[in-house]
Protein backbone atom coordinates (compact mmCIF):
# COMPACT_ATOMS: atom_id res chain seq x y z
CA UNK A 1 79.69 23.85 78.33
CA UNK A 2 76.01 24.61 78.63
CA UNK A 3 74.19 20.87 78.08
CA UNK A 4 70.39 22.32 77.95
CA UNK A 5 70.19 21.97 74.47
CA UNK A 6 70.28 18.28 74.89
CA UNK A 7 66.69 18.20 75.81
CA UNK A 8 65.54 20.41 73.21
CA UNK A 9 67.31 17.87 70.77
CA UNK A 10 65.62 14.88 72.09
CA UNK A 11 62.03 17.06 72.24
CA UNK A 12 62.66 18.12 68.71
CA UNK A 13 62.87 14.34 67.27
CA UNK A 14 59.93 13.48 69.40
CA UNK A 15 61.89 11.24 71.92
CA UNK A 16 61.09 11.63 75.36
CA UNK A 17 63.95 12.07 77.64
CA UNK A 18 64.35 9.32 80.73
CA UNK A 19 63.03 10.18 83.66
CA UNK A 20 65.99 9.86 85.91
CA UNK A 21 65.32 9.97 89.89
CA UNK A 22 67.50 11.03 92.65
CA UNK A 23 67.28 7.91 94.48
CA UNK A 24 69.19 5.96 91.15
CA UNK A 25 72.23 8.37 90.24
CA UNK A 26 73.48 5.14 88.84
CA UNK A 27 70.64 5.55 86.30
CA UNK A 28 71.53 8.81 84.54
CA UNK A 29 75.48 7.38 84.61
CA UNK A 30 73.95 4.24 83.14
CA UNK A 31 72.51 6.22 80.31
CA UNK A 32 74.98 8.59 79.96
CA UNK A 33 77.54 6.27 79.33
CA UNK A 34 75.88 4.44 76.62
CA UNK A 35 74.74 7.97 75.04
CA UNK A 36 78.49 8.31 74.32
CA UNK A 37 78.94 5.01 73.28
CA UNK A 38 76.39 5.59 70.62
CA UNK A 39 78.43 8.27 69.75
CA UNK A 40 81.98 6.88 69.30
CA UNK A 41 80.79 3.67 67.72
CA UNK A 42 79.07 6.42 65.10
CA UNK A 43 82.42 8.53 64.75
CA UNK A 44 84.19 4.94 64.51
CA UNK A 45 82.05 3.88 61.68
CA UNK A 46 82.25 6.91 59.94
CA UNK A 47 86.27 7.15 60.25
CA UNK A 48 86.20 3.48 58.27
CA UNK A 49 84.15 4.73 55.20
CA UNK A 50 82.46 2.60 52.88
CA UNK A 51 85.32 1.59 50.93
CA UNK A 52 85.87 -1.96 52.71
CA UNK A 53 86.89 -2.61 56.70
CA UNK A 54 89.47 -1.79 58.88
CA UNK A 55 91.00 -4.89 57.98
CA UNK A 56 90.66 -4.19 54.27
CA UNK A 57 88.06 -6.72 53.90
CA UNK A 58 84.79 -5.59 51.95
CA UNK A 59 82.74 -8.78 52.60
CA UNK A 60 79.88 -8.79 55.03
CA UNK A 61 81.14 -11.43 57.65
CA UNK A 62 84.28 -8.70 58.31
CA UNK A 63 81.51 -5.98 57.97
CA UNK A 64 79.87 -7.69 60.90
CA UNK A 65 82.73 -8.26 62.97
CA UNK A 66 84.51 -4.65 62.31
CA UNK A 67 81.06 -3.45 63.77
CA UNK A 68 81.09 -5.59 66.61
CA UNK A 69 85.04 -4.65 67.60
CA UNK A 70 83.77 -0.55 67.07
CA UNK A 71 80.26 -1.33 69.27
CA UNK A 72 82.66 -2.56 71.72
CA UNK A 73 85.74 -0.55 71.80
CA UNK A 74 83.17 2.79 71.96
CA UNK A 75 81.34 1.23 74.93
CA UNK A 76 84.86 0.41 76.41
CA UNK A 77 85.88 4.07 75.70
CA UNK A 78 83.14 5.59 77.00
CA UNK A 79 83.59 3.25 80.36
CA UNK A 80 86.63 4.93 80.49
CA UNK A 81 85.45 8.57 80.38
CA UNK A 82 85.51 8.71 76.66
CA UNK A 83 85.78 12.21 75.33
CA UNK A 84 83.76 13.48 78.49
CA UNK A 85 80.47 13.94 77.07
CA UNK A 86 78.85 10.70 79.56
CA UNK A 87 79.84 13.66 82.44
CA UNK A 88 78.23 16.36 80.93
CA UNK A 89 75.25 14.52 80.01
CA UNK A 90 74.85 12.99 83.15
CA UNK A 91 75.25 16.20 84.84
CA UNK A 92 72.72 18.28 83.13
CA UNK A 93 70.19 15.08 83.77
CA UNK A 94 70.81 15.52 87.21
CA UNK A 95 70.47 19.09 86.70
CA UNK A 96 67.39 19.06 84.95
CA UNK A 97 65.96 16.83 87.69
CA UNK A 98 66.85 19.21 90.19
CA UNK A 99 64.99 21.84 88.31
CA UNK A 100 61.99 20.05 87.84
CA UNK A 101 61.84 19.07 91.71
CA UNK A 102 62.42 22.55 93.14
CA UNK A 103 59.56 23.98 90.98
CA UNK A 104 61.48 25.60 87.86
CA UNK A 105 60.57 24.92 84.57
CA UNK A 106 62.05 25.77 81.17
């Protein structure tokens, strides 16, 4: 799966992507990670709907807890590995890095 596009994403909303340096891998993981998380907490919120919680409450103190329990089960997920995207991301950081330091550009 080719992740270039990633950065053309980012450049196209006017968001700069992190510089990530070869001495802190732990960095672009870092990131990565919580990339995905964004992610799944969005599908998660998206699978409950508007019509009420996962609990069946529609008030906003279960509102604010259901979105608390998806924030944290998608950052627990994507700990986990997620659907792999934290890999692939993290890999064509590291790519792009490589790229850049070698002389290549896009």
């Amino acid at each position: 799966m080719d992740v270039s596009g990633i950065g053309q994403l980012a450049a196209g909303a006017g968001t700069p992507l992190p510089t990530i340096s070869r001495d802190d891998p732990a960095k672009a993981h870092d990131a990565a990670q919580q990339f995905e998380a964004l992610l799944l907490a969005q599908f998660l919120r998206e699978a409950r709907g508007s019509e009420g919680g996962w609990l069946g409450g529609g008030d906003g103190s279960s509102d604010c807890v259901t979105g608390m329990a998806e924030e944290h089960l998608a950052m627990v997920l994507a700990k986990q590995g997620g659907l792999g995207l934290a890999q692939l991301i993290e890999h064509g950081l590291n790519l792009r890095e490589q790229q850049s330091s070698d002389g290549h550009h896009d």
